[in-house]
Protein backbone atom coordinates (compact mmCIF):
# COMPACT_ATOMS: atom_id res chain seq x y z
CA UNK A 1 20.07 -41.46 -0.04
CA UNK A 2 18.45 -38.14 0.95
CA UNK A 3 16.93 -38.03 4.59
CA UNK A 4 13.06 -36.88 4.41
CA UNK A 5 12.28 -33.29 4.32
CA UNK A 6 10.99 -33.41 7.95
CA UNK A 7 14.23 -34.18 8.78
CA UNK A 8 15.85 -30.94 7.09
CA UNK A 9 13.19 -29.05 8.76
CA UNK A 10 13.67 -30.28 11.82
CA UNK A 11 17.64 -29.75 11.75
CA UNK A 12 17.65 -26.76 9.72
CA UNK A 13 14.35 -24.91 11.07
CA UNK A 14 16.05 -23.11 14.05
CA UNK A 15 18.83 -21.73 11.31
CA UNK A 16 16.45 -20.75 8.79
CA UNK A 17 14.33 -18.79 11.79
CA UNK A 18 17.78 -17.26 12.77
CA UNK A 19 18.50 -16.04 9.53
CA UNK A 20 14.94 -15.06 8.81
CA UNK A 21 14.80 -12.33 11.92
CA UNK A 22 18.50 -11.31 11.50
CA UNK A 23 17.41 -10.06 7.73
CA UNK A 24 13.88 -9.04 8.25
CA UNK A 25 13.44 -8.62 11.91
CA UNK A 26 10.87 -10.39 14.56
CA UNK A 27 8.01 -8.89 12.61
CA UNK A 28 8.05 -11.11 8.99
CA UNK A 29 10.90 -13.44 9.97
CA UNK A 30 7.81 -16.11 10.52
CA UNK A 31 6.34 -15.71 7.15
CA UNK A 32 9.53 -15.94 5.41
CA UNK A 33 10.04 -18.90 7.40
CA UNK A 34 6.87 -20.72 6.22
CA UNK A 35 7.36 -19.28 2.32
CA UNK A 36 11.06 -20.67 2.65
CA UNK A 37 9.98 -24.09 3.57
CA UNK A 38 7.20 -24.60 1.14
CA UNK A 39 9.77 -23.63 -1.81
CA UNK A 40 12.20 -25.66 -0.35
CA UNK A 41 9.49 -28.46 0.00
CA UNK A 42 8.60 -28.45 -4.02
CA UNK A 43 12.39 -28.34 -4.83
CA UNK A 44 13.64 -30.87 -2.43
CA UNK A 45 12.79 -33.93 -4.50
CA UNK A 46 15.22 -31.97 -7.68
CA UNK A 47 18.27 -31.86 -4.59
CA UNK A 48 21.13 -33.39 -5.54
CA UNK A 49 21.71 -36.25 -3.07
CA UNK A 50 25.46 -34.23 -1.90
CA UNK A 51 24.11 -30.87 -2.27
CA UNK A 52 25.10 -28.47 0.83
CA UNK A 53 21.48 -28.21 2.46
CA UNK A 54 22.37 -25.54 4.78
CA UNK A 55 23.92 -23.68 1.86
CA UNK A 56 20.89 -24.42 0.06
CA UNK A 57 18.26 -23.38 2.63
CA UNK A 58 19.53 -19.73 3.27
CA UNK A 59 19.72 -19.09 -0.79
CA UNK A 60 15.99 -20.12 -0.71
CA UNK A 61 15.65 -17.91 2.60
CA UNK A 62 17.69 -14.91 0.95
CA UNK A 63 14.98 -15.03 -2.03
CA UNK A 64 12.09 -14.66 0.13
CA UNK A 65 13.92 -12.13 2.30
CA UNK A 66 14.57 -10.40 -0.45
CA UNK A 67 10.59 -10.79 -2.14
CA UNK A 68 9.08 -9.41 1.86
CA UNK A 69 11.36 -6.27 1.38
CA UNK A 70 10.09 -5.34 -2.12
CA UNK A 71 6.56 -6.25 -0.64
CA UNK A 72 7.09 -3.99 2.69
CA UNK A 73 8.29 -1.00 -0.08
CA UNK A 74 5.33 -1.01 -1.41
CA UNK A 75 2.99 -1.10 1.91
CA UNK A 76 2.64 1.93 3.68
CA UNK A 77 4.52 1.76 6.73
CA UNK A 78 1.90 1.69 10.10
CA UNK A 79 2.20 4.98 12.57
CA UNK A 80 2.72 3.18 14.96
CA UNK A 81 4.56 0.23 17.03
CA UNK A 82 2.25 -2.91 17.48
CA UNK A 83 1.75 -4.31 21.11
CA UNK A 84 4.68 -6.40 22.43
CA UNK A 85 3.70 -10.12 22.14
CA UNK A 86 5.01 -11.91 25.06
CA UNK A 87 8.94 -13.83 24.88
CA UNK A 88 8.85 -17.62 24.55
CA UNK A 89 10.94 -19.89 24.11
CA UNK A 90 12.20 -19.88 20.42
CA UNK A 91 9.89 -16.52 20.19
CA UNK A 92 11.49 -12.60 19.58
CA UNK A 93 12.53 -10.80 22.75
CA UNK A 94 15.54 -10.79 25.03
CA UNK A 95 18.89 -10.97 22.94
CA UNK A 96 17.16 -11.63 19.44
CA UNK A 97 15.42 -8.44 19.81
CA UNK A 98 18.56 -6.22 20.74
CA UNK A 99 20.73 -8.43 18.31
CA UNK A 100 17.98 -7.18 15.45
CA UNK A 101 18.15 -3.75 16.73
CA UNK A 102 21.63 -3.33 16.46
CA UNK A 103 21.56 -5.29 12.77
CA UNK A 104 19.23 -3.16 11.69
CA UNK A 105 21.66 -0.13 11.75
CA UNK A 106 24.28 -1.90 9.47
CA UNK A 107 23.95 -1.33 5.71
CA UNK A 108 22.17 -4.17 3.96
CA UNK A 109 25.54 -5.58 2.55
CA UNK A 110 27.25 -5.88 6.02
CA UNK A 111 23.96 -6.87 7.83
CA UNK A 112 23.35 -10.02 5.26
CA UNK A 113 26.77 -10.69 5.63
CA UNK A 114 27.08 -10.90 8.90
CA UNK A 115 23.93 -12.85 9.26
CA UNK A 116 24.91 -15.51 6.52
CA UNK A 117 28.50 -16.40 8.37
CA UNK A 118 27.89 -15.25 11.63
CA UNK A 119 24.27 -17.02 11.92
CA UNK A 120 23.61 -19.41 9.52
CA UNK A 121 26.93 -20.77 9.26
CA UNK A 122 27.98 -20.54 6.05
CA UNK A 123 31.51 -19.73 4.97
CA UNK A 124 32.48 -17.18 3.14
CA UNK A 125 32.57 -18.74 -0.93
CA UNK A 126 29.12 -19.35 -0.03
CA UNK A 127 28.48 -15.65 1.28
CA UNK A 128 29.75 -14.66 -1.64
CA UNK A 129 27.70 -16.72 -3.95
CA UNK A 130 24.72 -15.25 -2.27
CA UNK A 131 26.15 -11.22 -2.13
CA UNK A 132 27.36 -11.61 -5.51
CA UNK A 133 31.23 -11.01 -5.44
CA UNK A 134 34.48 -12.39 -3.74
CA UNK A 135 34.94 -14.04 -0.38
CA UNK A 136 37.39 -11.45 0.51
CA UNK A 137 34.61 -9.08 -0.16
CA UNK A 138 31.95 -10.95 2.12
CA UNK A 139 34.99 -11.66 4.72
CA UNK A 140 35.29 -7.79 4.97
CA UNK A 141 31.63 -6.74 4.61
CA UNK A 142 31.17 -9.00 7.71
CA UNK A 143 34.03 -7.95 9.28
CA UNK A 144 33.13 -4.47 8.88
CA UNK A 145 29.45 -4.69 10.40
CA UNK A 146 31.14 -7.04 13.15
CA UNK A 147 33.22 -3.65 13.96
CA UNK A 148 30.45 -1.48 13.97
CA UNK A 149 28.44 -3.79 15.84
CA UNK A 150 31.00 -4.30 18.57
CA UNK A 151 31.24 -0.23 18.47
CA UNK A 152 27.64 0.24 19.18
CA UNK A 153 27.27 -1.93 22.01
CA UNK A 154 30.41 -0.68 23.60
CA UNK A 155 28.75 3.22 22.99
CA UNK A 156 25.31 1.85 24.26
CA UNK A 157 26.90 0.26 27.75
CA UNK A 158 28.61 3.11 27.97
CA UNK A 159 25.86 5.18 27.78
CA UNK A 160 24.04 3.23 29.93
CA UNK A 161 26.67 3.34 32.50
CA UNK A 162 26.86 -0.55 33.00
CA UNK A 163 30.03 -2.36 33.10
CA UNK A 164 30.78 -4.84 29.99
């Protein structure tokens, strides 16, 4: 018996939200969030009873992602940065801000996934499925923006001058 969809929402919202800014960034990761969930809300009832939710979830999410960057291609981009909002809890700032910052550098192959494994979870077949291709070829795409990832935070402390 399937649990009720407040229930996926409430175990897989965080995820979703995870995913959401690690694709799009703080700035359309909520409205992806909301579009995600009402697809997912019209489709849930069609869910096979042992279908990987999770798995299910970030395909929906990688749709949408993937619908708010052909929309922001065709918007002209603003001139300039909008005004901070203020961290909360569950809110952009701190750690997901830098942890976008540093995503956004990666190409889009390596950035989605590392954001599919690394944040959402999933393994690697299911990577795949979404990237199109093998699991050796998501295992290294990740693996590869992991690398670069580690290299740019190791260049930025030491930059900074900070110890690790």
């Amino acid at each position: 018996m399937k649990r009720p969809f407040e229930q996926v929402v409430a175990e897989h919202g965080p995820a979703v939200l995870r995913v959401c800014r690690a694709v799009l960034g703080p700035v359309h990761a909520d409205d992806a969030w909301s579009e995600t969930f009402l697809a997912a809300m019209t489709a849930y009832p069609d869910l096979p009873a042992d279908a990987n939710v999770a798995a299910w979830l970030v395909t929906i999410t990688r749709r949408k992602a993937v619908d708010v960057i052909r929309r922001q291609a065709r918007q002209p981009e603003p001139t300039g940065e909008p005004p901070e909002r203020p961290a909360t809890a569950g809110q952009p700032g701190g750690w997901e801000r830098d942890l976008w910052e540093a995503l956004r550098t990666l190409p889009r192959r390596q950035r989605e996934a590392v954001v599919y494994h690394h944040v959402a979870g999933l393994p690697y077949a299911e990577v795949a499925r979404l990237l199109g291709g093998t699991a050796s070829a998501a295992r290294k795409a990740a693996s590869d923006g992991v690398q670069t990832l580690r290299q740019t935070y190791l260049h930025d402390e030491a930059r900074k001058g900070q110890p690790r």
